[in-house]
C-alpha atoms as a PDB file:
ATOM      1  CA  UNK A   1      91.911  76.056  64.485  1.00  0.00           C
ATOM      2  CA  UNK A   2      95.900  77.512  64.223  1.00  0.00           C
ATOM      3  CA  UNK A   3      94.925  80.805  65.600  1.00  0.00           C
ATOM      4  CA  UNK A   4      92.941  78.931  68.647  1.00  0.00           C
ATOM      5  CA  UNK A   5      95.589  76.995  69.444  1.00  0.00           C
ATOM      6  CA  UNK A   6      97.704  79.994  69.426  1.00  0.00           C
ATOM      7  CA  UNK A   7      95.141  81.796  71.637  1.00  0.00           C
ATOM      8  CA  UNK A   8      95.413  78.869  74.184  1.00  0.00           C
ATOM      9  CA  UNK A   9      98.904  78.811  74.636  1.00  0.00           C
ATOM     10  CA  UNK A  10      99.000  82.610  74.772  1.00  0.00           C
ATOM     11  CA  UNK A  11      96.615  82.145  77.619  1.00  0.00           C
ATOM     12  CA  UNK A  12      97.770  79.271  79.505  1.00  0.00           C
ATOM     13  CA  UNK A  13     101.156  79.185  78.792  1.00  0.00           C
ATOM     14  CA  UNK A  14     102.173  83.147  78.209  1.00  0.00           C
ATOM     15  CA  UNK A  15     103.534  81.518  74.535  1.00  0.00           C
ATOM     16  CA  UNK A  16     103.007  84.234  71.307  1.00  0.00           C
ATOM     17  CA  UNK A  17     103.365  82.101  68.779  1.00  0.00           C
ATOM     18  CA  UNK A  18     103.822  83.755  64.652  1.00  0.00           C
ATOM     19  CA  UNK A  19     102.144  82.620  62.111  1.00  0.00           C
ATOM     20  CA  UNK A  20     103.326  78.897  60.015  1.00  0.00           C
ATOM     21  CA  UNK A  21     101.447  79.939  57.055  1.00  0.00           C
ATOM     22  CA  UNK A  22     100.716  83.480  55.530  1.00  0.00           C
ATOM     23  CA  UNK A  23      96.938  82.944  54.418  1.00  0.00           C
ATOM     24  CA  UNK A  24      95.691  81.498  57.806  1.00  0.00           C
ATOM     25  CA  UNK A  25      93.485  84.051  59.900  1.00  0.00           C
ATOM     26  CA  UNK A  26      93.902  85.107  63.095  1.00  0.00           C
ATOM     27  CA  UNK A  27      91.108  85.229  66.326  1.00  0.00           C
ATOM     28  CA  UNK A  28      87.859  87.232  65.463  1.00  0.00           C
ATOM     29  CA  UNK A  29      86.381  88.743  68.957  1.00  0.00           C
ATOM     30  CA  UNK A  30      83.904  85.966  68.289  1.00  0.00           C
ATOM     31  CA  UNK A  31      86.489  83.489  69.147  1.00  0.00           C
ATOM     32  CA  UNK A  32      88.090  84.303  72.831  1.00  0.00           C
ATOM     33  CA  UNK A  33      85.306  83.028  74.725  1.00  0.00           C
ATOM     34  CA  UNK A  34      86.305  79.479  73.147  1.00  0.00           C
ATOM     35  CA  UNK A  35      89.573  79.748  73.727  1.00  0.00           C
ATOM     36  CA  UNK A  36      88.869  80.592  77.209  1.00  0.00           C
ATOM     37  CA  UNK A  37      87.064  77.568  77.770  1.00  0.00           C
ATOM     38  CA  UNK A  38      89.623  75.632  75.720  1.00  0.00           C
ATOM     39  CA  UNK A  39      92.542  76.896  78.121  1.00  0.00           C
ATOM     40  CA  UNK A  40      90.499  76.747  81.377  1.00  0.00           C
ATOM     41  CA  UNK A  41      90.033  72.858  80.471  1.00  0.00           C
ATOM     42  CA  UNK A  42      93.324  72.359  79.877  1.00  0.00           C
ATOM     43  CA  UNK A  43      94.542  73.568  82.933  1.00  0.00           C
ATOM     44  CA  UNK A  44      92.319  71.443  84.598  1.00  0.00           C
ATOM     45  CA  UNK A  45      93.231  68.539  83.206  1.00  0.00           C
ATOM     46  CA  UNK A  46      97.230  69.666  84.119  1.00  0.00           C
ATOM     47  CA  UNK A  47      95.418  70.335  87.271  1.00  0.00           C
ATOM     48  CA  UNK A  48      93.862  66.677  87.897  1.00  0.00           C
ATOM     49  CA  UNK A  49      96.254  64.317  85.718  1.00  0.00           C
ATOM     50  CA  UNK A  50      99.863  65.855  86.304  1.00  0.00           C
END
């Protein structure tokens, strides 16, 4: 879940973020479509709310 959250600030937010703990993995190619869809509704959310 780390490494998502990572990916969705690196998208939305232009953040890179390093690693809290050692063991934890990072985004498998797998993932980015998820985090893509995490970040897009995010920013709408920003979008509609803020």
């Amino acid at each position: 879940m780390y490494a998502v959250i990572k990916g969705v600030l690196k998208i939305n937010e232009g953040l890179e973020l390093g690693s809290v703990r050692k063991p934890l993995t990072g985004l498998q190619e797998g993932d980015w479509p998820k985090v893509e869809i995490a970040a897009k509704h995010i920013k709408e959310a920003i979008a509609k709310y803020c």
